[in-house]
Structure formats: structure tokens, C-alpha cells
PDB file of N, CA and C in Angstrom:
ATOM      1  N   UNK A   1      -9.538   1.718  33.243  1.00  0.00           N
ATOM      2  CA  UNK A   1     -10.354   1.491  34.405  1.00  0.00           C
ATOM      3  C   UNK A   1     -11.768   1.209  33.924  1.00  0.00           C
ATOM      4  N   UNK A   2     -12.709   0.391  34.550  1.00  0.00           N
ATOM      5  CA  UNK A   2     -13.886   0.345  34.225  1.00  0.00           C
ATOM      6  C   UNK A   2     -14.571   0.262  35.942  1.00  0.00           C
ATOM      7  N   UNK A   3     -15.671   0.455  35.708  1.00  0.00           N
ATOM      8  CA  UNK A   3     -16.640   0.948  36.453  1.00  0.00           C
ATOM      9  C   UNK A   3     -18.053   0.066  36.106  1.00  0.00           C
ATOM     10  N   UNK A   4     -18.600  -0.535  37.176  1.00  0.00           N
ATOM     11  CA  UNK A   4     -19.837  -0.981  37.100  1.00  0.00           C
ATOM     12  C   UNK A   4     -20.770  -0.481  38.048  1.00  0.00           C
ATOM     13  N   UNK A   5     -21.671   0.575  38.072  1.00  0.00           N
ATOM     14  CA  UNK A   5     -22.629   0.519  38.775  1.00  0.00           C
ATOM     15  C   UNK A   5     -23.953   0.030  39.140  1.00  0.00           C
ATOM     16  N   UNK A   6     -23.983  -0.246  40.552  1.00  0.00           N
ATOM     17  CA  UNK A   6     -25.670  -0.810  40.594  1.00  0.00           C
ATOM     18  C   UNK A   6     -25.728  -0.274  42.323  1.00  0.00           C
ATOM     19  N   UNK A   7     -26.035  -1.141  42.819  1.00  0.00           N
ATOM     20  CA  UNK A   7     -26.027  -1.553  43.760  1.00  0.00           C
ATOM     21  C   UNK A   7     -24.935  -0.887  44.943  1.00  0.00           C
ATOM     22  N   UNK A   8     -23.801  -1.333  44.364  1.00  0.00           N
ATOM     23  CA  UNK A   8     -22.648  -0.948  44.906  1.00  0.00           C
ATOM     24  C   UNK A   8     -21.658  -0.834  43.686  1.00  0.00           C
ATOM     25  N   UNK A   9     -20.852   0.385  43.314  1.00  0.00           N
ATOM     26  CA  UNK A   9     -20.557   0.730  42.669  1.00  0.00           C
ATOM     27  C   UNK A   9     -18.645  -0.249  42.602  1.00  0.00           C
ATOM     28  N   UNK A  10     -18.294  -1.243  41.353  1.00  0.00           N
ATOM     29  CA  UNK A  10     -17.466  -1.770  41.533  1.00  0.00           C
ATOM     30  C   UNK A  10     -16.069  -1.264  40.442  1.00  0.00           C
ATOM     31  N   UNK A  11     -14.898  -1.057  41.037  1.00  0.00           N
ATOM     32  CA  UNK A  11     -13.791  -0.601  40.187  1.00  0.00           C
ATOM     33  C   UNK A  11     -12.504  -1.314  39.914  1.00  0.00           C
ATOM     34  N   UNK A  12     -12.286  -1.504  38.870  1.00  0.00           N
ATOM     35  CA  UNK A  12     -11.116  -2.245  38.484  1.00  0.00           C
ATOM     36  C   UNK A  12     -10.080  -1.930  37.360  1.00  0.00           C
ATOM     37  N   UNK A  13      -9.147  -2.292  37.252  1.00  0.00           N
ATOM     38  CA  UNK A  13      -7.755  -1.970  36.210  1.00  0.00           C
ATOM     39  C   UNK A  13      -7.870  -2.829  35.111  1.00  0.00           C
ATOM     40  N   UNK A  14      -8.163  -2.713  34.019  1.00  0.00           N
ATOM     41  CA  UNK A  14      -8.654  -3.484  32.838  1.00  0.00           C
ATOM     42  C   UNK A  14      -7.126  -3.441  32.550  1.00  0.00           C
ATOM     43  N   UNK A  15      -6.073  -3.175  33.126  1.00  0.00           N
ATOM     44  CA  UNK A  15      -4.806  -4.057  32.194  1.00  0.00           C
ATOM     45  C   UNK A  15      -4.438  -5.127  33.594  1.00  0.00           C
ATOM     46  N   UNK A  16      -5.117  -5.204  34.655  1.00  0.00           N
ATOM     47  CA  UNK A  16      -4.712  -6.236  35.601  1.00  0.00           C
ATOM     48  C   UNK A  16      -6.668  -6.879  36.133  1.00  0.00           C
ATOM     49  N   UNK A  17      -6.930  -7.318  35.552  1.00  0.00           N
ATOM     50  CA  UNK A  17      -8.111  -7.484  35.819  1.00  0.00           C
ATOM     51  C   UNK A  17      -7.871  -8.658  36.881  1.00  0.00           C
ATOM     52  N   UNK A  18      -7.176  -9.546  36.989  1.00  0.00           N
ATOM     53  CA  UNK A  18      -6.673 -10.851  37.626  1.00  0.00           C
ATOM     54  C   UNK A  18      -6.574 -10.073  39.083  1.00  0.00           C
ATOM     55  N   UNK A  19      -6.490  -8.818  39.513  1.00  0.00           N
ATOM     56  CA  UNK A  19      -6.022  -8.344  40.548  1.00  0.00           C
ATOM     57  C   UNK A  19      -7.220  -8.216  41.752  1.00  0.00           C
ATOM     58  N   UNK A  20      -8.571  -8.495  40.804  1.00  0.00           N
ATOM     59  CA  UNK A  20      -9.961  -8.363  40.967  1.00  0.00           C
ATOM     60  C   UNK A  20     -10.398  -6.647  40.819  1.00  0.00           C
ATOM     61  N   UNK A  21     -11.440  -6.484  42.033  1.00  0.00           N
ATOM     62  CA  UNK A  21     -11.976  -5.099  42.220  1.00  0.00           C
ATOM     63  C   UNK A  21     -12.313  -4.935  43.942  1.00  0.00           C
ATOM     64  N   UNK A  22     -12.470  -3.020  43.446  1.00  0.00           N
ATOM     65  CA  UNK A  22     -12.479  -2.741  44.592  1.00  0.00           C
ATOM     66  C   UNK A  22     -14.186  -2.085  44.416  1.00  0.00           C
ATOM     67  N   UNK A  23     -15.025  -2.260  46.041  1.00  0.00           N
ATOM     68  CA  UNK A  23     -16.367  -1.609  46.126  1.00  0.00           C
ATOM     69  C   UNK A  23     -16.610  -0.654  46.619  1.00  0.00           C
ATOM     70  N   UNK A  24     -17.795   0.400  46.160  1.00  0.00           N
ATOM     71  CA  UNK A  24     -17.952   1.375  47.071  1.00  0.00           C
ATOM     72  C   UNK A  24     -19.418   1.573  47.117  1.00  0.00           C
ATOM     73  N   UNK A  25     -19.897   2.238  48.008  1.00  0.00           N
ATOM     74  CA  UNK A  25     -21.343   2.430  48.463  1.00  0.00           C
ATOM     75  C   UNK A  25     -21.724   3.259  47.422  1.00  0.00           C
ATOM     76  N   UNK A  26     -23.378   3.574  46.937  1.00  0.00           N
ATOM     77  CA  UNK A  26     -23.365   4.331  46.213  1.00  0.00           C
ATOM     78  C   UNK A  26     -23.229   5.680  46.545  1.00  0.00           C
ATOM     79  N   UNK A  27     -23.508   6.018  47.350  1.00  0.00           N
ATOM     80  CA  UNK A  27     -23.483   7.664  48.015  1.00  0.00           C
ATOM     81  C   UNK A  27     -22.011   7.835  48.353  1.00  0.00           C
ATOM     82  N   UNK A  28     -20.880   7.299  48.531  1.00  0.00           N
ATOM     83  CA  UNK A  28     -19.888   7.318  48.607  1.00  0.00           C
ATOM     84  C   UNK A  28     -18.882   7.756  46.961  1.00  0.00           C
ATOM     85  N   UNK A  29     -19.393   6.712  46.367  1.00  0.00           N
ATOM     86  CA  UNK A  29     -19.111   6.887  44.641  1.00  0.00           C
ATOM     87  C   UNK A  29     -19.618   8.196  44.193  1.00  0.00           C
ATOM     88  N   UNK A  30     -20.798   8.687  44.495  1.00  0.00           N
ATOM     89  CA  UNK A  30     -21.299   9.541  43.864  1.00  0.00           C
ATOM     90  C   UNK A  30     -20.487  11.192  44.419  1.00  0.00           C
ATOM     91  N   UNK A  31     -20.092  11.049  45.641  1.00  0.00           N
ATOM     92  CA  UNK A  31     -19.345  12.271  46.285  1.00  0.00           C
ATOM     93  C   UNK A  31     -17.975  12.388  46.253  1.00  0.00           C
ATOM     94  N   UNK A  32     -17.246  11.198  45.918  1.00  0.00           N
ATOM     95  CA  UNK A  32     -15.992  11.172  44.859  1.00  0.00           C
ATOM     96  C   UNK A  32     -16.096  11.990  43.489  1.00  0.00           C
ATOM     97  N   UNK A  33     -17.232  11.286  43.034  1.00  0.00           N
ATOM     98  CA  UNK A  33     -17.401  11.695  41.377  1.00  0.00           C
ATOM     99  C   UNK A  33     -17.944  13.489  41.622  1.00  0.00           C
ATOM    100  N   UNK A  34     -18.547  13.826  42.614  1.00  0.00           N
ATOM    101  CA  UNK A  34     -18.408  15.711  42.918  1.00  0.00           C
ATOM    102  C   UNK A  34     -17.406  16.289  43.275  1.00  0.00           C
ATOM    103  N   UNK A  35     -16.256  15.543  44.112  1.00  0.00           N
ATOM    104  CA  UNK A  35     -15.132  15.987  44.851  1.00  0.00           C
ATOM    105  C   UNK A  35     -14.756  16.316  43.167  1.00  0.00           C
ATOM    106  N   UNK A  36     -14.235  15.277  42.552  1.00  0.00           N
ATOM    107  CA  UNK A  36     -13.711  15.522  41.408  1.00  0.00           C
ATOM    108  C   UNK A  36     -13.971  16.582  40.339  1.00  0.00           C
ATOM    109  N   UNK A  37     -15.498  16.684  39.644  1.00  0.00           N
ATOM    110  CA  UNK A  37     -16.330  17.798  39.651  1.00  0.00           C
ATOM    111  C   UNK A  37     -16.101  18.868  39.686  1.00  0.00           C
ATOM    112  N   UNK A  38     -15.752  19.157  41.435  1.00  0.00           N
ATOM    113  CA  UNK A  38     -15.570  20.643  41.810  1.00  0.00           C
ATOM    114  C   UNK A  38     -13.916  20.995  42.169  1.00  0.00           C
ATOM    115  N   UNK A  39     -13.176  20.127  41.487  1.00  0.00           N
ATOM    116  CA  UNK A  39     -11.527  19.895  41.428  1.00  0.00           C
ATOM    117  C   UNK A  39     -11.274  19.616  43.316  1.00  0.00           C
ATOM    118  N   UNK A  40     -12.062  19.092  44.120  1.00  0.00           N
ATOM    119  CA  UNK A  40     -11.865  19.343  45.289  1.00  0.00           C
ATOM    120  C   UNK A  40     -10.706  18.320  45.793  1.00  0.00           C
ATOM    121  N   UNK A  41     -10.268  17.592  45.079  1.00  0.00           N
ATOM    122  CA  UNK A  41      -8.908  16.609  44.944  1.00  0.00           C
ATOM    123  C   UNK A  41      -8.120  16.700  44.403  1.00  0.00           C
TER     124      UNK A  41
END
């Protein structure tokens, strides 16, 4: 998986890259990446 952040944070499958990506807001990305964090998923 790779990950580009800026703006809007973009995610994709580096063994299907052809499949494109998916976006997320940054405050959205960032409360995934705590859910995870605090095992809340």
C-alpha cells in the first residue's frame, strides 16, 4: 500500500496500481490512523 499525503490524503495497492486510488479528507485520515492507534478497529 502506499499513501500520499497533502491536501487530501490518497491510497492505493502498489501490486494493482492500474486499479487507481482511493481519497480521504485530512481530518478523516488522521482519525483512522488514531482509531488504529488506540486498537479501536
Amino acid at each position: 500500500m502506499e499513501v500520499a499525503e497533502g491536501e487530501r490524503t490518497a491510497v492505493r495497492d502498489t501490486r494493482h496500481r492500474h486499479l487507481g486510488h482511493l481519497e480521504f479528507p485530512v481530518l478523516e485520515w488522521e482519525g483512522f490512523l488514531r482509531s488504529l492507534e488506540q486498537r479501536e478497529l
